[in-house]
Protein backbone atom coordinates (compact mmCIF):
# COMPACT_ATOMS: atom_id res chain seq x y z
CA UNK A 1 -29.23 8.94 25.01
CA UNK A 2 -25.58 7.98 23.98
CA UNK A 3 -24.08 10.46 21.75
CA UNK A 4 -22.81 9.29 18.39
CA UNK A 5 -19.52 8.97 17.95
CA UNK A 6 -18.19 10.86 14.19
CA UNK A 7 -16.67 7.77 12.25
CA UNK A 8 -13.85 8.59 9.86
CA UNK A 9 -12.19 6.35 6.90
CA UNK A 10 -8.66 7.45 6.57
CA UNK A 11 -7.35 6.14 3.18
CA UNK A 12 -3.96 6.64 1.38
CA UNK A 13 -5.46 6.08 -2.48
CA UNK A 14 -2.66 4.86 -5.73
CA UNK A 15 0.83 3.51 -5.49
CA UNK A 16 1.93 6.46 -2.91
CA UNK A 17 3.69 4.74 -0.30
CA UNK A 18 4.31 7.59 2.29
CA UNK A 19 2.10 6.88 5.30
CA UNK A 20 3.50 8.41 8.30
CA UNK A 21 1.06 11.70 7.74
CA UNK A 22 -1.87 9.86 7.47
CA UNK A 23 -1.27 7.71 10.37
CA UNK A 24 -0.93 10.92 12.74
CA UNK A 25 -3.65 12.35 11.52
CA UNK A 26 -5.58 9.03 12.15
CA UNK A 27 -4.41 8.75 15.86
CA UNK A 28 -4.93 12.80 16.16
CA UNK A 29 -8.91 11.96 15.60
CA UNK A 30 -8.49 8.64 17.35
CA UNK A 31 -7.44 10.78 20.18
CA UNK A 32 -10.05 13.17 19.73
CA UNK A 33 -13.04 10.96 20.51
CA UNK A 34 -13.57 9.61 16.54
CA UNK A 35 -13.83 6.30 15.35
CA UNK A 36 -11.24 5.52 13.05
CA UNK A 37 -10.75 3.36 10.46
CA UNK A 38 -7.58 3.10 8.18
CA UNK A 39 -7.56 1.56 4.99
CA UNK A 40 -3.71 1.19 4.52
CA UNK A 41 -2.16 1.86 1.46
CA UNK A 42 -2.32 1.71 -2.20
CA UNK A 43 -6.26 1.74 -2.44
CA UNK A 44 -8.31 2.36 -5.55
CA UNK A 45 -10.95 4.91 -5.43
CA UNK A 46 -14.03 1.38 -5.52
CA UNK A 47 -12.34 -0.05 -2.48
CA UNK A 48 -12.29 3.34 -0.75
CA UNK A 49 -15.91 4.21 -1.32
CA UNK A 50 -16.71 0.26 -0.69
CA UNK A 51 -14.98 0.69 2.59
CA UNK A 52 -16.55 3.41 3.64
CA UNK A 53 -19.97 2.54 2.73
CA UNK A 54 -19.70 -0.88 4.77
CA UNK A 55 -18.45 0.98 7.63
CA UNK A 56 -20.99 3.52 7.85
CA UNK A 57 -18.65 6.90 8.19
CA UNK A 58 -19.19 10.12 7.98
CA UNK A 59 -15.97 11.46 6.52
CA UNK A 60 -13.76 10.28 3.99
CA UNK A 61 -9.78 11.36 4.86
CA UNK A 62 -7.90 10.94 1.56
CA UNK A 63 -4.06 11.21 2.24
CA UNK A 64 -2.52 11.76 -1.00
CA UNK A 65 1.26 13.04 -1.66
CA UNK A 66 1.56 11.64 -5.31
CA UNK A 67 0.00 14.22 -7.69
CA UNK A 68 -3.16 12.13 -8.38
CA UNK A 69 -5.37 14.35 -6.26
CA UNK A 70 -6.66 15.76 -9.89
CA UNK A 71 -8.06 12.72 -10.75
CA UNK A 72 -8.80 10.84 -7.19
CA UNK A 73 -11.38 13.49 -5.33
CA UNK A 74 -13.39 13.84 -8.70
CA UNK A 75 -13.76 9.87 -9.01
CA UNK A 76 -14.23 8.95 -4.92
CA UNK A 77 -17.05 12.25 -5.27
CA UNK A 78 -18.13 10.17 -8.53
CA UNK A 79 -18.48 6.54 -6.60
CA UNK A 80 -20.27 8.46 -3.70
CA UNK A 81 -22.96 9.89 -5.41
CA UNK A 82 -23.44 6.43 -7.56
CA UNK A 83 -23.63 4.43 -4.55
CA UNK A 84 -26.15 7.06 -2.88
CA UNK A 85 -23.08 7.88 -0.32
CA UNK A 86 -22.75 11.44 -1.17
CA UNK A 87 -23.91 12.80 2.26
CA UNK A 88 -20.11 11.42 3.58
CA UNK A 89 -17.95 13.81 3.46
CA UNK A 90 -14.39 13.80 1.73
CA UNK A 91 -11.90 15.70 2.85
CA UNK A 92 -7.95 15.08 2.04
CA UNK A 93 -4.63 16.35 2.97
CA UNK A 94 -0.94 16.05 1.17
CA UNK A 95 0.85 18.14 -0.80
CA UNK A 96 -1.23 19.88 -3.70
CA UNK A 97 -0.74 23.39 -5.59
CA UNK A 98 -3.00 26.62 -4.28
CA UNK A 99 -4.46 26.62 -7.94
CA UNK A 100 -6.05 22.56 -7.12
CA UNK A 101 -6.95 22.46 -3.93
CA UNK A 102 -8.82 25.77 -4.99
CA UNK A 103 -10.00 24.37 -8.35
CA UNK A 104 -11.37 20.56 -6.34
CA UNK A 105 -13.40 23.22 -3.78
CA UNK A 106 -14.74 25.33 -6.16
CA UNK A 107 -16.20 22.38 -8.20
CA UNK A 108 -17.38 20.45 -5.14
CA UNK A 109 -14.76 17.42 -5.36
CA UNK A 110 -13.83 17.48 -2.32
CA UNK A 111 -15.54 19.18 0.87
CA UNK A 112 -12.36 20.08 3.01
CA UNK A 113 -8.49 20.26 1.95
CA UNK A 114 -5.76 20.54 4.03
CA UNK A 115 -2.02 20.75 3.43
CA UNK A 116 1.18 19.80 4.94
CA UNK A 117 1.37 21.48 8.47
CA UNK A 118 -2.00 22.27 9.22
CA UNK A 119 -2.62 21.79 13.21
CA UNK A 120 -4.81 18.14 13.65
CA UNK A 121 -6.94 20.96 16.12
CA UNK A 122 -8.15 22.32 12.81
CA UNK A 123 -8.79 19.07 11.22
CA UNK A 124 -10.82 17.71 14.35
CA UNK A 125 -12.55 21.15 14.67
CA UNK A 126 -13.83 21.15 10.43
CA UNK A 127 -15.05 17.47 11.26
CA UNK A 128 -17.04 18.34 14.33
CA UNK A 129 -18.33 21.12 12.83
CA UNK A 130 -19.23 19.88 9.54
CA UNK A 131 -20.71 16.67 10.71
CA UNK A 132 -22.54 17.78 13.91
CA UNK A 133 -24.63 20.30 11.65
CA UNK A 134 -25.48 17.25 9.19
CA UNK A 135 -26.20 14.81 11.55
């Protein structure tokens, strides 16, 4: 029997227009085995979750560098449990304060956060982990 490959949605959400970041961390899983699907930029938290629902992922990769992280993992969490989707996981990256990225974990709005510099071996290594055990 095949072994499923993970499937990851990499999405840069709002009017932030710095891409380079998630693009390596896209090729980084792409290199990694993962299927890989990027959204390009300036999505809305609907066509993220929309996206991700037709494509049948496993983790959501939110690339934000803007601020909006406050308001964008509490609403794509919000879509995903609407739609049913809320066994995908959501994880993000970009530049966010200790005191958010501490306050989004603690209140389950996001499942993983990572900042600027983090090895992609950690990133690939939190996937596998996290998805093998919920697969």
């Amino acid at each position: 029997m095949a072994e499923t490959r993970i499937r990851v949605l990499v999405a840069k959400p709002g009017l932030d227009g710095h891409d380079r970041g998630a693009k390596v961390i896209a090729r980084a899983l792409r290199d990694a085995g993962m299927e890989v699907i990027y959204s390009g930029l300036h999505q809305t938290p609907e066509q993220i979750v929309e996206t991700a629902i037709q494509e049948d992922v496993d983790v959501i990769g939110l690339s934000i560098l803007s601020g909006a992280h406050l308001t964008i993992f509490p609403r794509v969490k919000q879509l995903l449990l609407e739609n049913n989707a809320d066994d995908i996981k959501l994880i993000g990256g970009g530049t966010m304060p200790d005191e958010d990225i501490q306050f989004l974990l603690e209140h389950k709005q996001a499942d993983a956060l990572f900042t600027p510099g983090t090895p992609s071996s950690s990133i690939i290594a939190w996937i596998r982990q996290n998805i093998s055990a919920s697969n």
